[in-house]
C-alpha atoms as a PDB file:
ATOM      1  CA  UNK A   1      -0.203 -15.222   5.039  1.00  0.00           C
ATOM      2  CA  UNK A   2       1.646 -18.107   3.755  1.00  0.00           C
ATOM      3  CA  UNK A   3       5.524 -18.371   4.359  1.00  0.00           C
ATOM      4  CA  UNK A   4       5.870 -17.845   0.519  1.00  0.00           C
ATOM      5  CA  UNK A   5       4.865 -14.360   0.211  1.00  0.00           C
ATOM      6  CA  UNK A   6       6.574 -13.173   3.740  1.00  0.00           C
ATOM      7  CA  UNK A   7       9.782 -14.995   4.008  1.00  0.00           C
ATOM      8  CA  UNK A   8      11.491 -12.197   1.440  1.00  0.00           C
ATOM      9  CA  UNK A   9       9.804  -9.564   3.659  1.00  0.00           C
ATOM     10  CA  UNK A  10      11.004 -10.750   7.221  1.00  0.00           C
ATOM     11  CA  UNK A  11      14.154  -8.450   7.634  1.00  0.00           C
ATOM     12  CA  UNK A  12      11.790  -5.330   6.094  1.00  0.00           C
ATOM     13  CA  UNK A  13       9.717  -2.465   8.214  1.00  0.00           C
ATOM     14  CA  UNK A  14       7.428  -2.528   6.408  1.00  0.00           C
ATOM     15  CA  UNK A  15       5.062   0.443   8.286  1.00  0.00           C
ATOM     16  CA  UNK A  16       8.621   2.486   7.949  1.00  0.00           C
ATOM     17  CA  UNK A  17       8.851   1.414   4.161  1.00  0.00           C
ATOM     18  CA  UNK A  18       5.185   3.151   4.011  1.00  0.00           C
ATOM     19  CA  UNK A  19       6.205   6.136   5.728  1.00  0.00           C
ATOM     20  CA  UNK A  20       9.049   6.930   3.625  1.00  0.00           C
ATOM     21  CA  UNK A  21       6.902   6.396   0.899  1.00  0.00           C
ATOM     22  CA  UNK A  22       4.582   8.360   1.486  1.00  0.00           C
ATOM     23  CA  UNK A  23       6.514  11.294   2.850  1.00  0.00           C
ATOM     24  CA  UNK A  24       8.584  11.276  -0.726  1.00  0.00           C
ATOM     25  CA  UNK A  25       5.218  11.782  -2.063  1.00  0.00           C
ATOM     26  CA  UNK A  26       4.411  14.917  -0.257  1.00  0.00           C
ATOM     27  CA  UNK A  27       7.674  16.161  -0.209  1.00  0.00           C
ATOM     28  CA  UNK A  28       7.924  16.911  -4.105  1.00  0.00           C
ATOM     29  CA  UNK A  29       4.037  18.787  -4.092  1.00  0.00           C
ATOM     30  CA  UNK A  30       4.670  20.789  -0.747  1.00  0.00           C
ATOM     31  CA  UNK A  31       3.206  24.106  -2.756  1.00  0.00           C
ATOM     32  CA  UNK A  32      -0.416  21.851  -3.837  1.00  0.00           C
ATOM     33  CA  UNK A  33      -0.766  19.616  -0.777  1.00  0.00           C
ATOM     34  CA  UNK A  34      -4.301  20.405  -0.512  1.00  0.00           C
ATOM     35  CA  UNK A  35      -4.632  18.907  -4.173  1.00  0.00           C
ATOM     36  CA  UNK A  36      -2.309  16.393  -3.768  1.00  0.00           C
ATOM     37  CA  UNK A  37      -4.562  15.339  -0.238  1.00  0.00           C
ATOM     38  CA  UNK A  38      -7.363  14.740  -2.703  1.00  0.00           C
ATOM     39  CA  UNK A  39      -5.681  12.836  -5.058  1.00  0.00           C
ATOM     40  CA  UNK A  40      -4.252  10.333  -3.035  1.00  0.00           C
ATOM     41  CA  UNK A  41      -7.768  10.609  -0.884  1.00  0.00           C
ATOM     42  CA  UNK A  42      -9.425   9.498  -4.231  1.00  0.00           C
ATOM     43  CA  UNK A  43      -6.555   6.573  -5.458  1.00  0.00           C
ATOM     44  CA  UNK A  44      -6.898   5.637  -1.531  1.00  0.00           C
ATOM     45  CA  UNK A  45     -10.611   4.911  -2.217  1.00  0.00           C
ATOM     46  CA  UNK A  46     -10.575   3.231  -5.259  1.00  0.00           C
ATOM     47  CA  UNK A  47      -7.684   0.980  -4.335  1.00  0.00           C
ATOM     48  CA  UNK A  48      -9.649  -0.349  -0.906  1.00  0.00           C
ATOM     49  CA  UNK A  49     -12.575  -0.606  -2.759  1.00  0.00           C
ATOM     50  CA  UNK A  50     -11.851  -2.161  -6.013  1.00  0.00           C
ATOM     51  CA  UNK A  51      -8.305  -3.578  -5.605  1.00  0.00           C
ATOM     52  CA  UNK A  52      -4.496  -2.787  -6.748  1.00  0.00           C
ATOM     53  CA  UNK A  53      -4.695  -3.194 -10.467  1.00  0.00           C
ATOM     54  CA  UNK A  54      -7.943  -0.851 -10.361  1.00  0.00           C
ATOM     55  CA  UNK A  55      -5.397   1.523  -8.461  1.00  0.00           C
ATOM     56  CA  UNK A  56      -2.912   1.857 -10.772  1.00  0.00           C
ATOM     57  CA  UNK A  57      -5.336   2.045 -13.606  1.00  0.00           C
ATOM     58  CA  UNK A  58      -6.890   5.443 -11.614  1.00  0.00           C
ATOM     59  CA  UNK A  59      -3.577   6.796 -11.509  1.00  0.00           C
ATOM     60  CA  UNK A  60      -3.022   5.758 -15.064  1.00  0.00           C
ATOM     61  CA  UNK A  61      -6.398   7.627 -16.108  1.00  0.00           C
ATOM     62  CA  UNK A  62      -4.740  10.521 -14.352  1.00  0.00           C
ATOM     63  CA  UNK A  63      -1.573  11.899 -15.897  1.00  0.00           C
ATOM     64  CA  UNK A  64      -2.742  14.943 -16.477  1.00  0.00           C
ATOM     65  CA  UNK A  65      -1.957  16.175 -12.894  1.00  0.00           C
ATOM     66  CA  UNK A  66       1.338  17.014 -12.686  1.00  0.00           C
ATOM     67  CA  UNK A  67       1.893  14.959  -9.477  1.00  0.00           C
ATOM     68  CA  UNK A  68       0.262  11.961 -10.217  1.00  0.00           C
ATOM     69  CA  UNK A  69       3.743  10.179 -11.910  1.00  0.00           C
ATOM     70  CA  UNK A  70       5.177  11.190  -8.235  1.00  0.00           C
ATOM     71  CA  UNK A  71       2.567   9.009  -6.888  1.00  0.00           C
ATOM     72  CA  UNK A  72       3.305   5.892  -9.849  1.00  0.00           C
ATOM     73  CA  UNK A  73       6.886   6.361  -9.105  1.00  0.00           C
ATOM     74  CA  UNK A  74       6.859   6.102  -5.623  1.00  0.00           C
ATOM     75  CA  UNK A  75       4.342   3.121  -5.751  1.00  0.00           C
ATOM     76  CA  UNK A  76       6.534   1.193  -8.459  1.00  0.00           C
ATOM     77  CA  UNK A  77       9.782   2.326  -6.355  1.00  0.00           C
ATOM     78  CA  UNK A  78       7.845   0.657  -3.713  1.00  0.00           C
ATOM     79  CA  UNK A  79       7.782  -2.576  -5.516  1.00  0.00           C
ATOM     80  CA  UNK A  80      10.978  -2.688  -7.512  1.00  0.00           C
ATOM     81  CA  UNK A  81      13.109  -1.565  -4.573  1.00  0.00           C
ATOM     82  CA  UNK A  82      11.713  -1.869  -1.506  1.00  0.00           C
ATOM     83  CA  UNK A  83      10.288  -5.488  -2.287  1.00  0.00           C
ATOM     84  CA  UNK A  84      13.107  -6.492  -4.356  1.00  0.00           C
ATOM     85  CA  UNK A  85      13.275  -9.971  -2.180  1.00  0.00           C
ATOM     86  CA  UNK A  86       9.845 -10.751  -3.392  1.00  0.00           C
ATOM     87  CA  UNK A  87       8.433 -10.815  -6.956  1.00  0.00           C
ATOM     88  CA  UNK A  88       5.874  -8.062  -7.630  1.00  0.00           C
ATOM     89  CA  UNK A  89       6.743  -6.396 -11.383  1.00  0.00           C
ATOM     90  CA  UNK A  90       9.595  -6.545 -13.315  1.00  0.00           C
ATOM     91  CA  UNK A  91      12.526  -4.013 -12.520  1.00  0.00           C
ATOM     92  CA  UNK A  92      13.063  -3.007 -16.217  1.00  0.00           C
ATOM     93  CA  UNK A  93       9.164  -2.651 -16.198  1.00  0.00           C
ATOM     94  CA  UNK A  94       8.927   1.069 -18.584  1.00  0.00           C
ATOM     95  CA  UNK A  95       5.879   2.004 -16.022  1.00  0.00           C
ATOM     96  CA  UNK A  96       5.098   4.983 -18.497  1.00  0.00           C
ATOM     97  CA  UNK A  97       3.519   2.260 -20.890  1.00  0.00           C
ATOM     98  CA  UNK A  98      -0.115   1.456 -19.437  1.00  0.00           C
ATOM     99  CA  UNK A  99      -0.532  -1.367 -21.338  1.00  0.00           C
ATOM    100  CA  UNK A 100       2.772  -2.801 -20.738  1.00  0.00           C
ATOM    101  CA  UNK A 101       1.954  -2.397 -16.810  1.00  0.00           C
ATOM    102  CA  UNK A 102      -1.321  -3.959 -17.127  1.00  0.00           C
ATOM    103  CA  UNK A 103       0.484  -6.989 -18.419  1.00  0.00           C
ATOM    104  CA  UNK A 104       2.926  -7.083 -16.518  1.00  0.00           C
ATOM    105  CA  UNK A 105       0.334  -7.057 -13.426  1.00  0.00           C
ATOM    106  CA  UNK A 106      -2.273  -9.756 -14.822  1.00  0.00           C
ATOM    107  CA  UNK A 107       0.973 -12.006 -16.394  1.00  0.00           C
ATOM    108  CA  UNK A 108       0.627 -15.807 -15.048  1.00  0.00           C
ATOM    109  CA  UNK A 109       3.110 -15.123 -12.926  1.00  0.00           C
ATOM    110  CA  UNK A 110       2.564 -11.427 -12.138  1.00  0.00           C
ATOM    111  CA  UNK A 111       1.646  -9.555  -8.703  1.00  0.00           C
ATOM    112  CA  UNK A 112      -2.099 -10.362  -9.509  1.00  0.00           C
ATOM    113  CA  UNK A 113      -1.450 -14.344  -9.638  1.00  0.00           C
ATOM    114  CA  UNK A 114      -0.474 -14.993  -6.045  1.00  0.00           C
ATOM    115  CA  UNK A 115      -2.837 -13.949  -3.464  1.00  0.00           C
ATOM    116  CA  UNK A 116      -0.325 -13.650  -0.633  1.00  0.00           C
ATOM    117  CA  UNK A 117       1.935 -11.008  -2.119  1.00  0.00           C
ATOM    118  CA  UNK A 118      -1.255  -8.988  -3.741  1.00  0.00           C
ATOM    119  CA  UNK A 119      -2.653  -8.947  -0.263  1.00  0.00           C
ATOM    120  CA  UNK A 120       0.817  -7.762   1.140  1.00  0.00           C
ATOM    121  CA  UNK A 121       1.332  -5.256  -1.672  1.00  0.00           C
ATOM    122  CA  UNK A 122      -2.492  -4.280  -0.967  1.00  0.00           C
ATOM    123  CA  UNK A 123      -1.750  -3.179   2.359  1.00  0.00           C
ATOM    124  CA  UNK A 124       1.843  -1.746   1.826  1.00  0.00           C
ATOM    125  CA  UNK A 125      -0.023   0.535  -0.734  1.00  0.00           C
ATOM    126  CA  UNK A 126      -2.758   1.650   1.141  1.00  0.00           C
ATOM    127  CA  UNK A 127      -0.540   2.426   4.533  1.00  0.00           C
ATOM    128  CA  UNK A 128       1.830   4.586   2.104  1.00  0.00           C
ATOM    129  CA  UNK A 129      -1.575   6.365   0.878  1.00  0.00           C
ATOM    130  CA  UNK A 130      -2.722   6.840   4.073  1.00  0.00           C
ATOM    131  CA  UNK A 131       0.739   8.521   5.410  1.00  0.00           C
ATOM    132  CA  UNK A 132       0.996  10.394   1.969  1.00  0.00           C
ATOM    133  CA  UNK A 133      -2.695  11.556   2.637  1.00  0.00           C
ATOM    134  CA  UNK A 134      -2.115  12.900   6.095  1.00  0.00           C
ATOM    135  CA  UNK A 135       1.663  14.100   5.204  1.00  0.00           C
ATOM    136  CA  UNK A 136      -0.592  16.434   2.843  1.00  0.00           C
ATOM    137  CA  UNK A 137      -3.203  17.704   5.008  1.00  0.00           C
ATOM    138  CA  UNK A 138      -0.347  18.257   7.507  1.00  0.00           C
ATOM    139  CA  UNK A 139       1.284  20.233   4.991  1.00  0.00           C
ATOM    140  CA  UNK A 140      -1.858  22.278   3.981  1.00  0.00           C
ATOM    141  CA  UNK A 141      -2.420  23.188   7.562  1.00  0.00           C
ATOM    142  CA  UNK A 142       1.007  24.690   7.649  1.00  0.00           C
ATOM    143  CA  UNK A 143       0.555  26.441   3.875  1.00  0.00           C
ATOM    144  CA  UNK A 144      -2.407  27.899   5.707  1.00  0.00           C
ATOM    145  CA  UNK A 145      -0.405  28.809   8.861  1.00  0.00           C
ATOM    146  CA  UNK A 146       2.183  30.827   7.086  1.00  0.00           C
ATOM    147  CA  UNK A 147      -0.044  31.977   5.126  1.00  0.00           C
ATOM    148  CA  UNK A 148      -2.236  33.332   7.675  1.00  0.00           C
ATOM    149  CA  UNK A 149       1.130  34.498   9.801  1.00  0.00           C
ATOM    150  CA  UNK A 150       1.923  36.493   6.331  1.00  0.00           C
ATOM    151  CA  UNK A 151      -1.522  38.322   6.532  1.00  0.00           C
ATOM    152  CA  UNK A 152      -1.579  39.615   9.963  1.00  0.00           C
ATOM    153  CA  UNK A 153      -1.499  43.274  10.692  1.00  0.00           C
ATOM    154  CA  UNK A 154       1.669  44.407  12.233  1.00  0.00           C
ATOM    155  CA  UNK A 155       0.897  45.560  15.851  1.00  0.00           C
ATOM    156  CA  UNK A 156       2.208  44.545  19.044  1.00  0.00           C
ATOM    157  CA  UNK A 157       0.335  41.365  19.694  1.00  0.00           C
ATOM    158  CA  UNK A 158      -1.576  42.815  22.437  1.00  0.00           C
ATOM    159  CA  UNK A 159      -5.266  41.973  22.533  1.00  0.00           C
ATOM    160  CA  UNK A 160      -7.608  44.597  21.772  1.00  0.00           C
ATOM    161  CA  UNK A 161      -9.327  46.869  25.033  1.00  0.00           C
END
């Protein structure tokens, strides 16, 4: 990567940046993880495959779920705040407005014009989609723990004879 798109990232964690992320994600959809696991399993997939702009414009397809502006929020907080020292979108962006997203993305000098910081904001994405993925299925498993904890027959824990 050239100096240009890290030198406002040098001081940044950026694995930790991901991790907060993606935990804020989960944190707000404990109740649905399992639904919220394939959501972000599906925006994970499209945004590897086909790129960032094709990532937000999933999520943008997507507002019906109810926890799908969690996810835009956390990715634009991602880029507003968290990359503040580099250019990515505007910070008075209104990221409600796909249309005003989209051209604030492809603009000549928007995140899609410089291949550095897409590739950097590529990544950062995908690592908070990964830790918001497994944050879910982490929280599933203990939905289904308690859940299973809730359903057991009183008794004294003794093994059957």
């Amino acid at each position: 990567m050239s100096s240009s798109a890290t030198e406002g990232t040098a001081h940044l964690n950026l694995d930790r940046i991901a991790a907060k992320r993606g935990q804020a994600i989960v944190s707000r959809h404990l109740a649905e993880a399992d639904k919220l696991d394939r959501e972000v399993t599906k925006l994970l997939a499209v945004t590897q495959e086909h790129g960032v702009y094709a990532g937000f414009l999933y999520l943008y397809a997507k507002t019906e779920k109810k926890y799908v502006p969690t996810i835009r929020d956390e990715l634009f907080g991602l880029l507003r705040e968290d990359l503040a020292s580099i250019p990515t979108v505007p910070h008075d962006l209104e990221v409600w407005h796909w249309a005003k997203v989209s051209n604030a993305l492809t603009a000549e000098d928007g995140l899609l014009s410089n291949l550095d910081r897409l590739f950097l904001v590529k990544d950062l994405i995908e690592q908070t989609l990964v830790y918001a993925r497994f944050g879910a299925k982490a929280a599933t498993e203990e939905n289904d723990s308690k859940k299973e904890r809730r359903e057991e027959p009183p008794g004294d824990g003794s093994a059957p004879k």
